[in-house]
Protein backbone atom coordinates (compact mmCIF):
# COMPACT_ATOMS: atom_id res chain seq x y z
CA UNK A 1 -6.09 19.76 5.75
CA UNK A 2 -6.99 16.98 7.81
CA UNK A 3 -9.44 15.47 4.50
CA UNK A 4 -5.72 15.90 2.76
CA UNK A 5 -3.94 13.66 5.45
CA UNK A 6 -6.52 11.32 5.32
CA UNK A 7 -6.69 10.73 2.16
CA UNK A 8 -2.31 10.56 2.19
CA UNK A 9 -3.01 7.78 5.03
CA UNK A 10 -5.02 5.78 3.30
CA UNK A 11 -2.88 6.12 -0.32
CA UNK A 12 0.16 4.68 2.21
CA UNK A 13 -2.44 2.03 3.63
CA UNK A 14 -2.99 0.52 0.02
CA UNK A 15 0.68 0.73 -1.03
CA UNK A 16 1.25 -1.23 2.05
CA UNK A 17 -1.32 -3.87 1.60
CA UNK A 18 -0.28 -3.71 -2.37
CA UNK A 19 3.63 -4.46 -1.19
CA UNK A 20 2.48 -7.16 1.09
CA UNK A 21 0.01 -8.93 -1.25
CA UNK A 22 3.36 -9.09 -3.96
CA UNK A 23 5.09 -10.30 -0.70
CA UNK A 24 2.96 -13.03 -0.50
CA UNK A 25 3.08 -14.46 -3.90
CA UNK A 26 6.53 -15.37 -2.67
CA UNK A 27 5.66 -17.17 0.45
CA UNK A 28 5.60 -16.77 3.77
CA UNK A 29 8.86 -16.09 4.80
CA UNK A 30 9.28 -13.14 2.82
CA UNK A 31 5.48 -12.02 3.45
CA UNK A 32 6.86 -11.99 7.31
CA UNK A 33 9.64 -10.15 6.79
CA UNK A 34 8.21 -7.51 4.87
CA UNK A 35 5.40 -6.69 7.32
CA UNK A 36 8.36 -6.77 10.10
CA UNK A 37 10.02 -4.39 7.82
CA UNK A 38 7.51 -2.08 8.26
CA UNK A 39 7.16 -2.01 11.65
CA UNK A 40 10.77 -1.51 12.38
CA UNK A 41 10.85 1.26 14.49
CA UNK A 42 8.25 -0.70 17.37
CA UNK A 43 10.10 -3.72 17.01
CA UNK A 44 13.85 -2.32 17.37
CA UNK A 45 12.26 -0.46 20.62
CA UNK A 46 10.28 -3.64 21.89
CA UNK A 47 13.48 -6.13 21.20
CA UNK A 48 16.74 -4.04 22.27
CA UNK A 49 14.82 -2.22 25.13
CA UNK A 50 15.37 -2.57 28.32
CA UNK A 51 13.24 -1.69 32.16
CA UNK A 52 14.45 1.43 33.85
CA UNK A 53 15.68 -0.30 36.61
CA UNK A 54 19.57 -0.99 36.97
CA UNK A 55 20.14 -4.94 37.37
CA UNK A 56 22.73 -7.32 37.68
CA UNK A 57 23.53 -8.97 33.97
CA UNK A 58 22.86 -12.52 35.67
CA UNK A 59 21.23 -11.51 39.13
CA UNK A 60 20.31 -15.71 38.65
CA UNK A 61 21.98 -18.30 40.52
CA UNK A 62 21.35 -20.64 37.66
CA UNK A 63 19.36 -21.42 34.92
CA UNK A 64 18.25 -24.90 33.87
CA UNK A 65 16.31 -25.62 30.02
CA UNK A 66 13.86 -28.16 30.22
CA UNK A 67 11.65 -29.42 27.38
CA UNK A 68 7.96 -29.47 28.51
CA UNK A 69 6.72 -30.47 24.81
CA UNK A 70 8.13 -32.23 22.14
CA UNK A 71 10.70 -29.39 20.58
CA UNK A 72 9.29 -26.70 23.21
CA UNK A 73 11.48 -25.46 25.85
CA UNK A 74 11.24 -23.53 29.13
CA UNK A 75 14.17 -21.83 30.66
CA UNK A 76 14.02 -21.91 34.62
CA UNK A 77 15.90 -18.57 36.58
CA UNK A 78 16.12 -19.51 39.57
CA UNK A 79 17.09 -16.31 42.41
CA UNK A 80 19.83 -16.24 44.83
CA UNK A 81 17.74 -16.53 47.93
CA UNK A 82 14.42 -17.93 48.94
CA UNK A 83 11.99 -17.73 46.16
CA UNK A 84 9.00 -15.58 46.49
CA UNK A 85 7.34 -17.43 44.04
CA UNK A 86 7.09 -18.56 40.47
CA UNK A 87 6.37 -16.68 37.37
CA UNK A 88 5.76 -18.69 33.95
CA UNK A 89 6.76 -16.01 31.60
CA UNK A 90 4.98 -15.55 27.72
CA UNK A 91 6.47 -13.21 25.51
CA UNK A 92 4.99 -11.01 23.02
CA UNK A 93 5.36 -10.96 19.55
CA UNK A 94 1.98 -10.48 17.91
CA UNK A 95 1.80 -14.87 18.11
CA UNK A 96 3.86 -15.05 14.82
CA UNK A 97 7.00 -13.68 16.40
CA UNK A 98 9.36 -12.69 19.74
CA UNK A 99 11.72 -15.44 21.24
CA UNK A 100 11.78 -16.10 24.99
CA UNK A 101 15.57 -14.87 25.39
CA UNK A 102 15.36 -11.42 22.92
CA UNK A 103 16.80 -8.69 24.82
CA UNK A 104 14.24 -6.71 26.30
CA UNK A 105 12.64 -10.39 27.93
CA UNK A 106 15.62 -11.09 29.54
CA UNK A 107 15.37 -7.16 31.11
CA UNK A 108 11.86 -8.44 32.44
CA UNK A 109 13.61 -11.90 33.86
CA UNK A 110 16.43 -10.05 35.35
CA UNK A 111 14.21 -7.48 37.08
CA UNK A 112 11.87 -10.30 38.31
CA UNK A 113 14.54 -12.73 39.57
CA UNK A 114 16.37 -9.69 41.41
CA UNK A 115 13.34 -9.33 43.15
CA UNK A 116 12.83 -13.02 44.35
CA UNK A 117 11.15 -14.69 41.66
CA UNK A 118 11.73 -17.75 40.10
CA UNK A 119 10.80 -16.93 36.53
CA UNK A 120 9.78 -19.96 33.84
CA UNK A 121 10.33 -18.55 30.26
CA UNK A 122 8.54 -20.35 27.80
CA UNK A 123 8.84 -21.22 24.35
CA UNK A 124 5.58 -21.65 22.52
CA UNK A 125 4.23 -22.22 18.43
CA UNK A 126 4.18 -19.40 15.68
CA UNK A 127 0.30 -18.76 15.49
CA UNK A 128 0.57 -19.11 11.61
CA UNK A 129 2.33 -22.57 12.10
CA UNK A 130 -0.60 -23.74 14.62
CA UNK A 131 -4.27 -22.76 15.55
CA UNK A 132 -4.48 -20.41 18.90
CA UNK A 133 -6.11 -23.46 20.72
CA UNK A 134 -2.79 -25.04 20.50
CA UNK A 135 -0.99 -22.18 21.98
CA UNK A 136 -3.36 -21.98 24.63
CA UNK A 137 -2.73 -25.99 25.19
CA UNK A 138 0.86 -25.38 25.31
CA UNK A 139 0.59 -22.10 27.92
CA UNK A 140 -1.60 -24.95 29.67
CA UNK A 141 1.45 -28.14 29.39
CA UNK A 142 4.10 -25.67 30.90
CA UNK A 143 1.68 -25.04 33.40
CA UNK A 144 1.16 -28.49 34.16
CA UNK A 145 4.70 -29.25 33.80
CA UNK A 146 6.10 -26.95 36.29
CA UNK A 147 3.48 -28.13 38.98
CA UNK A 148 4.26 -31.83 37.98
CA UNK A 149 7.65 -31.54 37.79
CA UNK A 150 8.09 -29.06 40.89
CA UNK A 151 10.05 -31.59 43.65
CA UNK A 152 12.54 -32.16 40.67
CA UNK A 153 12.95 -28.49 39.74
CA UNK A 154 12.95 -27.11 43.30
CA UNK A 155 10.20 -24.68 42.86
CA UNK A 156 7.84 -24.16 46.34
CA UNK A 157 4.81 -25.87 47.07
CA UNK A 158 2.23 -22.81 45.64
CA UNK A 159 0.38 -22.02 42.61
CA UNK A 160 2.11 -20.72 40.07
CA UNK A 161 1.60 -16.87 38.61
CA UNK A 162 0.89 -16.28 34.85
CA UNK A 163 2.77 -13.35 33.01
CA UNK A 164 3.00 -12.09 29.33
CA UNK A 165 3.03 -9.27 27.30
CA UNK A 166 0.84 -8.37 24.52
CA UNK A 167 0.06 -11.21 22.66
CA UNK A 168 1.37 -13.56 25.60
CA UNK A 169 -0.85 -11.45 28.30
CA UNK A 170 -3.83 -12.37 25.41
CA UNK A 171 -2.77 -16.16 26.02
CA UNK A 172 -1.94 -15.83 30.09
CA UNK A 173 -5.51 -14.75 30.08
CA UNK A 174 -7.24 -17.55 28.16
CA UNK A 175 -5.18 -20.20 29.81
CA UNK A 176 -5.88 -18.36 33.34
CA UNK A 177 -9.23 -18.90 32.30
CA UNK A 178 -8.78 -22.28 31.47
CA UNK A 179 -6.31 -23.50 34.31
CA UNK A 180 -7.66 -21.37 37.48
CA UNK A 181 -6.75 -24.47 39.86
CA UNK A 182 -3.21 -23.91 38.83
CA UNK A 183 -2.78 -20.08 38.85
CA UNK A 184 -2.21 -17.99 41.84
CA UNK A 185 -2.91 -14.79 39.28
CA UNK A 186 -2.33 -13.58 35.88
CA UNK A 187 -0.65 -10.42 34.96
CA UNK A 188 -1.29 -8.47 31.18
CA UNK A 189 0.89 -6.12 30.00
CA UNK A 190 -0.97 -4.27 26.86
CA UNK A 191 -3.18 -7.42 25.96
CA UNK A 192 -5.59 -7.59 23.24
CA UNK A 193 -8.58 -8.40 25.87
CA UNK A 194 -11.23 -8.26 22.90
CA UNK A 195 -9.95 -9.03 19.89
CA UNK A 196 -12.20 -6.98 17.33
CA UNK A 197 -9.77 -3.91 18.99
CA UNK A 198 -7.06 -5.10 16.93
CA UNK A 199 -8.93 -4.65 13.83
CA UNK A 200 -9.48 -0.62 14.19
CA UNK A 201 -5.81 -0.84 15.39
CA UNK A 202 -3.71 1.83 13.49
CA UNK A 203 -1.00 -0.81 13.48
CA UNK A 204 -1.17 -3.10 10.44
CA UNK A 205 1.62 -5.46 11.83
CA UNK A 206 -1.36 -5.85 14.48
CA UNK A 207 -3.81 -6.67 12.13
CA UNK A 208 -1.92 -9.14 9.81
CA UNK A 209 -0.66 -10.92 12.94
CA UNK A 210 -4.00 -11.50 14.46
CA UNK A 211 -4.98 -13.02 10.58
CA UNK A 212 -2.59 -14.98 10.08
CA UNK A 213 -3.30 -16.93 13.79
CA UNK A 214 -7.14 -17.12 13.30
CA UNK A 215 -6.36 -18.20 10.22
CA UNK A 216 -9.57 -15.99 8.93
CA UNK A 217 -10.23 -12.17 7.02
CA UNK A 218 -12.18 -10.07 8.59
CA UNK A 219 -15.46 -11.07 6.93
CA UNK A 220 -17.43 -13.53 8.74
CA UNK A 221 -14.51 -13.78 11.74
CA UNK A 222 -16.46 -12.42 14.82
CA UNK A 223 -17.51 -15.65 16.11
CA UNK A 224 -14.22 -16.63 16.05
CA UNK A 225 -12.58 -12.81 17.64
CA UNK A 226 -15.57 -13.57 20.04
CA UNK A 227 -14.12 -17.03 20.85
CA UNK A 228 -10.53 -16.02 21.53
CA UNK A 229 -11.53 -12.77 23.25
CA UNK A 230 -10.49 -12.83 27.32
CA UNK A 231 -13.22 -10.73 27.95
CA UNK A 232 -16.10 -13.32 26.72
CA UNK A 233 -14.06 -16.04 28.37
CA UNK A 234 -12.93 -15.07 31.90
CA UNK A 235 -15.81 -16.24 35.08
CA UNK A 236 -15.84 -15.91 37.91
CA UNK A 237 -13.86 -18.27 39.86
CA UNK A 238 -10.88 -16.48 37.79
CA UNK A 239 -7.86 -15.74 39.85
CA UNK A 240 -6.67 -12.29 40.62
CA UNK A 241 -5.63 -10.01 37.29
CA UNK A 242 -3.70 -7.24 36.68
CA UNK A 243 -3.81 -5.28 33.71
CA UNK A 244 -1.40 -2.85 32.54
CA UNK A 245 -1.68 -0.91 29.67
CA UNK A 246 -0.82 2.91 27.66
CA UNK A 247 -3.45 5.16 26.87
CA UNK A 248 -1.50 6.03 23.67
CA UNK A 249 -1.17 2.64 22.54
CA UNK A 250 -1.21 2.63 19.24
CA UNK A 251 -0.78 -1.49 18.38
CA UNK A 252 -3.52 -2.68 21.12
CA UNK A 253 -6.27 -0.06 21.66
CA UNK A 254 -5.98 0.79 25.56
CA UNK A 255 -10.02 0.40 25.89
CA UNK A 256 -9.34 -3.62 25.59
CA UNK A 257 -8.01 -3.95 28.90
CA UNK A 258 -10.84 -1.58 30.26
CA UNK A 259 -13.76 -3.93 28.91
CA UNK A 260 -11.90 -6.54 30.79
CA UNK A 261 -11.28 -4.61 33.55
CA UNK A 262 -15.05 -3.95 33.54
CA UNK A 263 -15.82 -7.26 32.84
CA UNK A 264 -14.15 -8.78 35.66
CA UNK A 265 -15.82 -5.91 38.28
CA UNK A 266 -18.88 -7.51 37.02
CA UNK A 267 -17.89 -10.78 38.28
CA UNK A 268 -16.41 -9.75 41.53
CA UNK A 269 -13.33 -10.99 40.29
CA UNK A 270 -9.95 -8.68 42.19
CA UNK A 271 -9.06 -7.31 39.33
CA UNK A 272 -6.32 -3.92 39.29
CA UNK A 273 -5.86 -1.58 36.18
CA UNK A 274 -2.84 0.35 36.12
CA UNK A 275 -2.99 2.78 33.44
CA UNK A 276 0.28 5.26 32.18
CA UNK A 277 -1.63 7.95 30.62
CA UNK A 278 1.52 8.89 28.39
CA UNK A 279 2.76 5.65 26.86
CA UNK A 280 2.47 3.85 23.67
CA UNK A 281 2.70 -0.37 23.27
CA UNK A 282 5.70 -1.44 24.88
CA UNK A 283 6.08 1.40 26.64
CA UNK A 284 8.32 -0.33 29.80
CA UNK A 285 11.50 -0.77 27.51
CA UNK A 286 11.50 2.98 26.46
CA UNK A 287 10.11 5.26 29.33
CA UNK A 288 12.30 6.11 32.26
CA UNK A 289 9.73 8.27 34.38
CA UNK A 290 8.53 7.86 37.63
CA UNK A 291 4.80 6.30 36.72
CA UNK A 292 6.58 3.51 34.72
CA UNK A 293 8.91 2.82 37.69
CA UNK A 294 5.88 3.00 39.90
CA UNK A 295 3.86 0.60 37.48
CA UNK A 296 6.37 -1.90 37.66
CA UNK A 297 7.20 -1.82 41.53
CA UNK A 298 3.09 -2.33 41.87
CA UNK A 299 3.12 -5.69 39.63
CA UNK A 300 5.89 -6.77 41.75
CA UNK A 301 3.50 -6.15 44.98
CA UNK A 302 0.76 -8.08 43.02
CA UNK A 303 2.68 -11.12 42.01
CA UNK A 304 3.94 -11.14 45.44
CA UNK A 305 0.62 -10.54 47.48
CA UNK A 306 -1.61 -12.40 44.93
CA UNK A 307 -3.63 -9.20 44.02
């Protein structure tokens, strides 16, 4: 039996890669869609979910939209009381996709900004438009911006926290990484800490995503995974990290944020793992249990303490 569904699982593999191959031949656009198409139901739960915390619709006092590069925008939420601090958001989206105002972001900016945060949503490239280092430059410029600019946009005198999800936690990481000076500490949601994990991900949306921004196939691409991976670029002066991720994730393997999470412990970095033991990618926007609550009131402690 299970020979049988293996075999029917690979059959639906090929007809997939088949589809998307014909896809192609078309260009890009409709390449894109189609491997969105199939990956409908994660992407209808990721975009039009929500936290499972009740919040104001605008809990903001105001919101200001800056551009930080040329035809890159950050939006600026700024709380009704004193600030606790400042959060430069990056949203998911596998780096081809996600927008900084879809639904389910705004649920995170809404939760944050109830809680005292100033929160800086950023724009940033599609990875198929631009090489990764670009992204990371750009996670890096709104960085810089912010810190620049921060007598102008009224945001306190402290280092600034870095937050994303998925492929956003994979570039809050690198630029983390890159920027330490700048970062109080970085928070991952379900982050593709080593990047050869995506490739024995079930999910092909995962897989084509990740290809399309390394602009390489699989064969003779592990230098450059290696490159791009957090967990062969973090040190040790890195600033504190939290990682959150499902241990039934089925887009980013949940043993990526456990090498980094190793990694880190190696470097006597503070470093805090929060796992759920019952969720899948994106699991924030659909669970309403207790541990999910819990998660979420703990990254709110971190961003606040500093880890």
């Amino acid at each position: 039996m299970k020979k049988r569904e293996k075999f029917l699982n690979r059959i639906k593999f090929l007809l997939k890669l088949f589809v998307l191959f014909i896809s192609a031949s078309f260009g890009f656009t409709i390449f894109l869609f189609v491997v969105l198409l199939f990956n409908l139901p994660y992407i209808r739960r990721a975009v039009f979910g929500k936290l499972p915390f009740k919040t104001e619709k605008k809990p903001w006092s105001r919101v200001v939209t800056f551009e930080y590069m040329k035809n890159l925008w950050v939006d600026i939420f700024y709380p009704r009381g004193e600030p606790r601090g400042v959060v430069l958001f990056a949203h998911g989206g596998g780096w081809i996709s996600g927008y900084r105002r879809q639904p389910n972001n705004l649920s995170w900016y809404r939760f944050l900004v109830s809680r005292g945060f100033i929160v800086a949503a950023i724009e940033y490239s599609r990875g198929y438009k631009a090489k990764i280092d670009q992204l990371i430059e750009e996670l890096s410029r709104a960085l810089i911006f912010l810190d620049e600019n921060s007598d102008k946009l009224n945001l306190p005198k402290s280092r600034i926290s870095l937050m994303g999800l998925s492929a956003g936690g994979h570039l809050a990481l690198l630029t983390a990484a890159k920027m330490h000076k700048f970062v109080k500490n970085v928070v991952a949601y379900y982050a593709p800490c080593d990047l050869k994990d995506i490739l024995e991900s079930p999910s092909l949306f995962a897989k084509i995503a990740l290809l399309a921004t390394l602009k390489r196939f699989p064969s003779g691409s592990s230098e450059t995974l290696a490159k791009y991976s957090p967990v062969n670029v973090v040190h040790e002066f890195m600033p504190p990290v939290l990682l959150v991720h499902g241990k039934k994730d089925s887009v980013v393997p949940y043993d990526s944020s456990v090498k980094l999470y190793r990694k880190l412990k190696r470097l006597n970095c503070r470093v805090v793992l929060l796992t759920h033991h019952e969720a899948n990618h994106g699991f924030e926007f659909v669970l309403k249990d207790g541990k999910t609550k819990e998660i979420l009131q703990k990254t709110v402690e971190f961003l606040t303490e500093g880890g």
